[in-house]
C-alpha atoms as a PDB file:
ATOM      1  CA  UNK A   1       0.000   0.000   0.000  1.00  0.00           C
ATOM      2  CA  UNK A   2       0.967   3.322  -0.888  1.00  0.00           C
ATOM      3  CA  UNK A   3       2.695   5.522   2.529  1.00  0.00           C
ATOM      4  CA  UNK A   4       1.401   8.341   1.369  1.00  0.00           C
ATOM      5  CA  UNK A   5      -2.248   7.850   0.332  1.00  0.00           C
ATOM      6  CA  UNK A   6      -4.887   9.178   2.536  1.00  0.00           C
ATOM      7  CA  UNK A   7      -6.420   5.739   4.333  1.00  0.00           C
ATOM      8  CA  UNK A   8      -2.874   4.403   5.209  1.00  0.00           C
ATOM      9  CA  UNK A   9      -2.643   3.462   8.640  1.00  0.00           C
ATOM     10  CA  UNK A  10       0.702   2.245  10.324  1.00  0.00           C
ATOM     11  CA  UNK A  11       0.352  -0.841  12.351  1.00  0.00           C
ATOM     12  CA  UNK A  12       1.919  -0.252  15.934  1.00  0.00           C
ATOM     13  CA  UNK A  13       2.533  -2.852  18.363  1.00  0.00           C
ATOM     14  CA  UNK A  14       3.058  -1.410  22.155  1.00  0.00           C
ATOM     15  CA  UNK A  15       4.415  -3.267  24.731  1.00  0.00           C
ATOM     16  CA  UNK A  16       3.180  -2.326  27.751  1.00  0.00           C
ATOM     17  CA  UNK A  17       4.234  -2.751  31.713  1.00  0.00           C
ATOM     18  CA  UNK A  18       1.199  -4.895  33.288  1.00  0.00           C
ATOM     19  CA  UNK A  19       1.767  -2.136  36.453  1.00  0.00           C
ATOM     20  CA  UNK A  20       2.206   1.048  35.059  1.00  0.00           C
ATOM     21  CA  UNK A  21       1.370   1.627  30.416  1.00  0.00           C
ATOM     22  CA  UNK A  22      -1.138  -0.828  30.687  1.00  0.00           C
ATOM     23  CA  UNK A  23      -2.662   0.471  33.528  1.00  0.00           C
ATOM     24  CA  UNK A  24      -3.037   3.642  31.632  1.00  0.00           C
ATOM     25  CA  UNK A  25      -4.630   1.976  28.275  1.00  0.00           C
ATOM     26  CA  UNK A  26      -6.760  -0.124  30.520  1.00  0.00           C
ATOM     27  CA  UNK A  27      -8.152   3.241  32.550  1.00  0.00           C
ATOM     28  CA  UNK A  28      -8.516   4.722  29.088  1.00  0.00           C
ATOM     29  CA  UNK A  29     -10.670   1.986  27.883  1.00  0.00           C
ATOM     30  CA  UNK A  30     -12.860   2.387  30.580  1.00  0.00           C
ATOM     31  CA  UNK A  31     -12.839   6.500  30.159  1.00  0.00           C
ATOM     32  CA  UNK A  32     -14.271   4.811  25.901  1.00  0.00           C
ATOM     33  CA  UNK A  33     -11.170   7.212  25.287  1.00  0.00           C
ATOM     34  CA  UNK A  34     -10.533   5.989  21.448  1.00  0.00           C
ATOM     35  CA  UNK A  35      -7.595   4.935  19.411  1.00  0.00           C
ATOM     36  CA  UNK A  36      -6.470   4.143  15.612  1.00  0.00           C
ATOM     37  CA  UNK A  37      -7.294   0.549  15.190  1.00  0.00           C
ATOM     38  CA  UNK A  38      -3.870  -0.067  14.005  1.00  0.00           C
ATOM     39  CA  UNK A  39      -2.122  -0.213  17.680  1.00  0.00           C
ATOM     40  CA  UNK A  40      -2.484  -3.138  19.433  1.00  0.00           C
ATOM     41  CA  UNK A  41      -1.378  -3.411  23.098  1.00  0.00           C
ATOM     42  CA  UNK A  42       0.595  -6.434  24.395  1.00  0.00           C
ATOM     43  CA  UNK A  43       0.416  -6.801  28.553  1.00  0.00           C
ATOM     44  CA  UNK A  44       4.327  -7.792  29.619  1.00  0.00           C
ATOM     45  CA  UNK A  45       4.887  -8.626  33.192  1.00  0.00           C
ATOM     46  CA  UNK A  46       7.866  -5.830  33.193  1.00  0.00           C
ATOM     47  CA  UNK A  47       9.482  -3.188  30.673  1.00  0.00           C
ATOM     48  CA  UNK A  48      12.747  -4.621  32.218  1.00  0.00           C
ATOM     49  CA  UNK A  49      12.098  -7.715  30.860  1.00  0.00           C
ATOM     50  CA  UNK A  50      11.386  -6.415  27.443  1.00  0.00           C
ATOM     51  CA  UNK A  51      14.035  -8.404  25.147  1.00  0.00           C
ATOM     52  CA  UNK A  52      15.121  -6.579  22.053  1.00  0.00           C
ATOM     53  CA  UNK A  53      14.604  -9.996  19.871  1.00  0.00           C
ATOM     54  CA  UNK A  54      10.389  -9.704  20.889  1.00  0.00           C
ATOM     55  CA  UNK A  55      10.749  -5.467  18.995  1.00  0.00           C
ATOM     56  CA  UNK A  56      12.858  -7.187  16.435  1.00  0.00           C
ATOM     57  CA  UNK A  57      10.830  -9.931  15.503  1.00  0.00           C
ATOM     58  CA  UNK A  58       7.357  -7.651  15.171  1.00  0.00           C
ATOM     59  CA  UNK A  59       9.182  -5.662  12.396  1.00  0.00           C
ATOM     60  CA  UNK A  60       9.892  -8.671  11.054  1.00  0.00           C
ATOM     61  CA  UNK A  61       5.827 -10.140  10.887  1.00  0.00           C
ATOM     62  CA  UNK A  62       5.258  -6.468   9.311  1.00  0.00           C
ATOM     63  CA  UNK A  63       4.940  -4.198  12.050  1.00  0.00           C
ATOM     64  CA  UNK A  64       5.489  -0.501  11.064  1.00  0.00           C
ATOM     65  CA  UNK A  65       6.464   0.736  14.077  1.00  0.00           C
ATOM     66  CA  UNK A  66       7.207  -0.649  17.839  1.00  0.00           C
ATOM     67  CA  UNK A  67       6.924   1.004  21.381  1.00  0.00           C
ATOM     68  CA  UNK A  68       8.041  -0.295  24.150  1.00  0.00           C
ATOM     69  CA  UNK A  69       6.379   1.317  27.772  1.00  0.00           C
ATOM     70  CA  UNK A  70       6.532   1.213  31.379  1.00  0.00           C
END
């Protein structure tokens, strides 16, 4: 698909601390706060314990961006 045509969403995959980012996203849910479709949150037990192969590996399966949070 063309980056620069109007409907072109990126995908985004965010990692998110179970205690603190997805603590946020979850409140948000609740508040119906919206988002773009194209980020999808993954719950990790601990930014610390984000390994660099797991960022690596969604650009690999076609992930335009990655963001790691805690």
């Amino acid at each position: 698909m063309n980056l620069f045509s109007d409907n072109w969403e990126p995908k985004i995959i965010a990692f998110a601390c179970h205690y603190c980012a997805f603590a946020a996203a979850d409140l948000a849910g609740v508040m119906r706060s919206s988002y773009p479709t194209g980020i999808k949150v993954i719950r990790i037990p601990c930014s610390g314990k984000l390994d660099y192969l797991y960022l690596l590996r969604a650009f690999e399966k076609g992930m335009d961006g990655v963001f790691g949070a805690g």
